[in-house]
N, C-alpha and C. Protein backbone atom coordinates (compact mmCIF):
# COMPACT_ATOMS: atom_id res chain seq x y z
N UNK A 1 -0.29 -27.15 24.36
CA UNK A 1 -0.01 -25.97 23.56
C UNK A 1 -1.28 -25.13 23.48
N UNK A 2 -1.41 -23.45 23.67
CA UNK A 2 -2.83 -23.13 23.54
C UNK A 2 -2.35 -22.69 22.11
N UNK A 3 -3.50 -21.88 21.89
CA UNK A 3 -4.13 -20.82 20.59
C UNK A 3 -3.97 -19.85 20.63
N UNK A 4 -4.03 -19.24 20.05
CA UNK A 4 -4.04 -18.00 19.85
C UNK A 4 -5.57 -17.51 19.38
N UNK A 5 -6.45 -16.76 20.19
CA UNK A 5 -7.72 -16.51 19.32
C UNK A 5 -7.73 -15.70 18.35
N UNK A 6 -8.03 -16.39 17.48
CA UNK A 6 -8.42 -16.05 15.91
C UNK A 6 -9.35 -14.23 16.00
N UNK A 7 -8.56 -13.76 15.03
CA UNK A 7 -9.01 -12.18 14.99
C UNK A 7 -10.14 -12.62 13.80
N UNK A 8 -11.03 -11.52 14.34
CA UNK A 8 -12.21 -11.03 13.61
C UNK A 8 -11.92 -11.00 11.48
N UNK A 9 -12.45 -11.36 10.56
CA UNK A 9 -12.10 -10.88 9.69
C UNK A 9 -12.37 -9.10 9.40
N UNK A 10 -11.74 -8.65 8.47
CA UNK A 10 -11.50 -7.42 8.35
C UNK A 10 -11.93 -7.42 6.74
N UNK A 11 -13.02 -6.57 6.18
CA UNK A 11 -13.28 -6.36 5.11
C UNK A 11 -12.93 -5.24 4.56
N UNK A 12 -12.41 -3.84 5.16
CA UNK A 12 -11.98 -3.12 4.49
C UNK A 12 -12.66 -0.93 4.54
N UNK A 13 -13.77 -1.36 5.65
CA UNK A 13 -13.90 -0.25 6.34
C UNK A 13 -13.64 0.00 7.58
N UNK A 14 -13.29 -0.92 7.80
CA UNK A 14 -12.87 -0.77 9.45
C UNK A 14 -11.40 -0.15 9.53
N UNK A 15 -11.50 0.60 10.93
CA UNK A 15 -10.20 1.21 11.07
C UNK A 15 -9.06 0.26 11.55
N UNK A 16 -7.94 0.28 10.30
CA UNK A 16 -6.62 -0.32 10.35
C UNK A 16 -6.11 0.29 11.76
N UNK A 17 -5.44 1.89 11.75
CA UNK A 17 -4.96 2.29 12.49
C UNK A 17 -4.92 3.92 12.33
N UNK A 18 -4.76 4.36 13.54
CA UNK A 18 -4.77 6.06 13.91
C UNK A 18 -3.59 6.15 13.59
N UNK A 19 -3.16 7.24 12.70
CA UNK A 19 -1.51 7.70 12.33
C UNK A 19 -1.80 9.16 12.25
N UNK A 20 -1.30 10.16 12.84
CA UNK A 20 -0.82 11.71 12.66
C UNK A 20 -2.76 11.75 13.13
N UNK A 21 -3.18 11.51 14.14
CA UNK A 21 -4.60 11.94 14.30
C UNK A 21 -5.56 11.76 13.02
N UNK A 22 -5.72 10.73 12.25
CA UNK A 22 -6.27 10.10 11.43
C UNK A 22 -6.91 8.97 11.79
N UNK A 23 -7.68 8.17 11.34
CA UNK A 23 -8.16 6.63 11.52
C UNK A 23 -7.94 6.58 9.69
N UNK A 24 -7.54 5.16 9.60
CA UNK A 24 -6.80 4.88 8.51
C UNK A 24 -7.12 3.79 8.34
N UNK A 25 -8.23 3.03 7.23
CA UNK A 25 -8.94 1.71 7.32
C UNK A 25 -7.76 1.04 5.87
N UNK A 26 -8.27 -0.45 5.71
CA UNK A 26 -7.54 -0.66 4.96
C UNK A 26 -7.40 -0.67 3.89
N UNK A 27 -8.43 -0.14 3.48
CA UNK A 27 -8.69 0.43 1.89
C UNK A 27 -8.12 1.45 1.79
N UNK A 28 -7.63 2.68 3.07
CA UNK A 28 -6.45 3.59 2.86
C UNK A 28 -4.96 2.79 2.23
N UNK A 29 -4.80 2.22 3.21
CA UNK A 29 -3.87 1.39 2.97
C UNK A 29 -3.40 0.59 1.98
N UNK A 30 -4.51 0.26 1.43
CA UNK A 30 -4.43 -0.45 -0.33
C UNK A 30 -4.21 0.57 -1.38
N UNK A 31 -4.99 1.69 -0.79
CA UNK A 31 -5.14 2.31 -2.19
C UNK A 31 -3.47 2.86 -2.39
N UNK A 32 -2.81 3.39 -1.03
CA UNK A 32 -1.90 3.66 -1.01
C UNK A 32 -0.38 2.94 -1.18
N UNK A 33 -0.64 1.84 -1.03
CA UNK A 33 0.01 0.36 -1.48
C UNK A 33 0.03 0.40 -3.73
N UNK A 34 -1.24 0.48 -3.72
CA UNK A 34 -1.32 0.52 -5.30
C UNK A 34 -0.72 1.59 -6.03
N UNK A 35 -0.34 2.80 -5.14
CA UNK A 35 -0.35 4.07 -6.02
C UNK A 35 1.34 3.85 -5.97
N UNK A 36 1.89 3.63 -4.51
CA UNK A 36 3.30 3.35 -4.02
C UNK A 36 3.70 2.31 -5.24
N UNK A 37 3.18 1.39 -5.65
CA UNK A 37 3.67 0.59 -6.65
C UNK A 37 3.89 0.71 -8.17
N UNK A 38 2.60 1.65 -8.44
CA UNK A 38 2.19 1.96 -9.49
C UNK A 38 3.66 3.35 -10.31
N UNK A 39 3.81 4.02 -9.25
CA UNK A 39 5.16 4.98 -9.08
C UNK A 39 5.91 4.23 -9.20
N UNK A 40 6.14 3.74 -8.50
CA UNK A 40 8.00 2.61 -8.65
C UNK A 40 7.82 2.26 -9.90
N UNK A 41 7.39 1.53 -10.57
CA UNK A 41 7.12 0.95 -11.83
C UNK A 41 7.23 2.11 -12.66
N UNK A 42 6.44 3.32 -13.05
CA UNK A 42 6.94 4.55 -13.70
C UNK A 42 8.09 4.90 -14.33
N UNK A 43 8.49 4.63 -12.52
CA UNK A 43 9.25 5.52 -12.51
C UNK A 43 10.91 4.42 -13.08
N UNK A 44 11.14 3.05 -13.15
CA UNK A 44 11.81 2.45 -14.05
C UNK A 44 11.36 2.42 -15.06
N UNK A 45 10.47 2.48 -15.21
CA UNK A 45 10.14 2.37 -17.02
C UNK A 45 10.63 3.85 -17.15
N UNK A 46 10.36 4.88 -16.74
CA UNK A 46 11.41 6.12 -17.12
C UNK A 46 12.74 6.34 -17.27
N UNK A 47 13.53 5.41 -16.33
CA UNK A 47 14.79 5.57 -16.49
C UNK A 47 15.30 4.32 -16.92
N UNK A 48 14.91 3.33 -17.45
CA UNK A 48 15.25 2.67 -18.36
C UNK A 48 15.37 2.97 -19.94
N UNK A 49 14.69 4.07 -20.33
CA UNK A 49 14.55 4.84 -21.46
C UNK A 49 15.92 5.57 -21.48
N UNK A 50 16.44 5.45 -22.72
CA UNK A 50 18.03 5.67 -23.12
C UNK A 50 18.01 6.63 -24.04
N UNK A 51 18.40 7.93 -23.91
CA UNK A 51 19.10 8.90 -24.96
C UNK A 51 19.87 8.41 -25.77
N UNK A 52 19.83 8.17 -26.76
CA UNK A 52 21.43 8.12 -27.37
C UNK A 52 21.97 9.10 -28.08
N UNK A 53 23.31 9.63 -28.21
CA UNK A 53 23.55 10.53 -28.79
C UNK A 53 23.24 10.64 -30.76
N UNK A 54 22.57 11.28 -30.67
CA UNK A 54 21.63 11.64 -32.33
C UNK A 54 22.71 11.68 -33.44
């Protein structure tokens, strides 16, 4: 059976990937991961909030 050689670790300035003529490391990617999450969450705690008629 072989291996597979083991990738380099990745700390977080290095470029993830080129998207729309960008280089995009993975701290793009996190931050954008956190904000993507941070919204979803909002945004149920907003519409879980109930009018009731007064």
């Amino acid at each position: 059976m072989t291996k597979k050689p083991r990738q380099p670790a990745r700390f977080g300035a290095e470029v993830w990937q080129e998207r729309f003529v960008r280089e995009w490391s993975l701290w793009d990617l996190w931050y954008c991961v956190v904000i993507e999450l941070d919204r979803r969450m909002s945004f149920r705690s907003t519409n879980s909030i109930s009018f009731g008629s007064g």
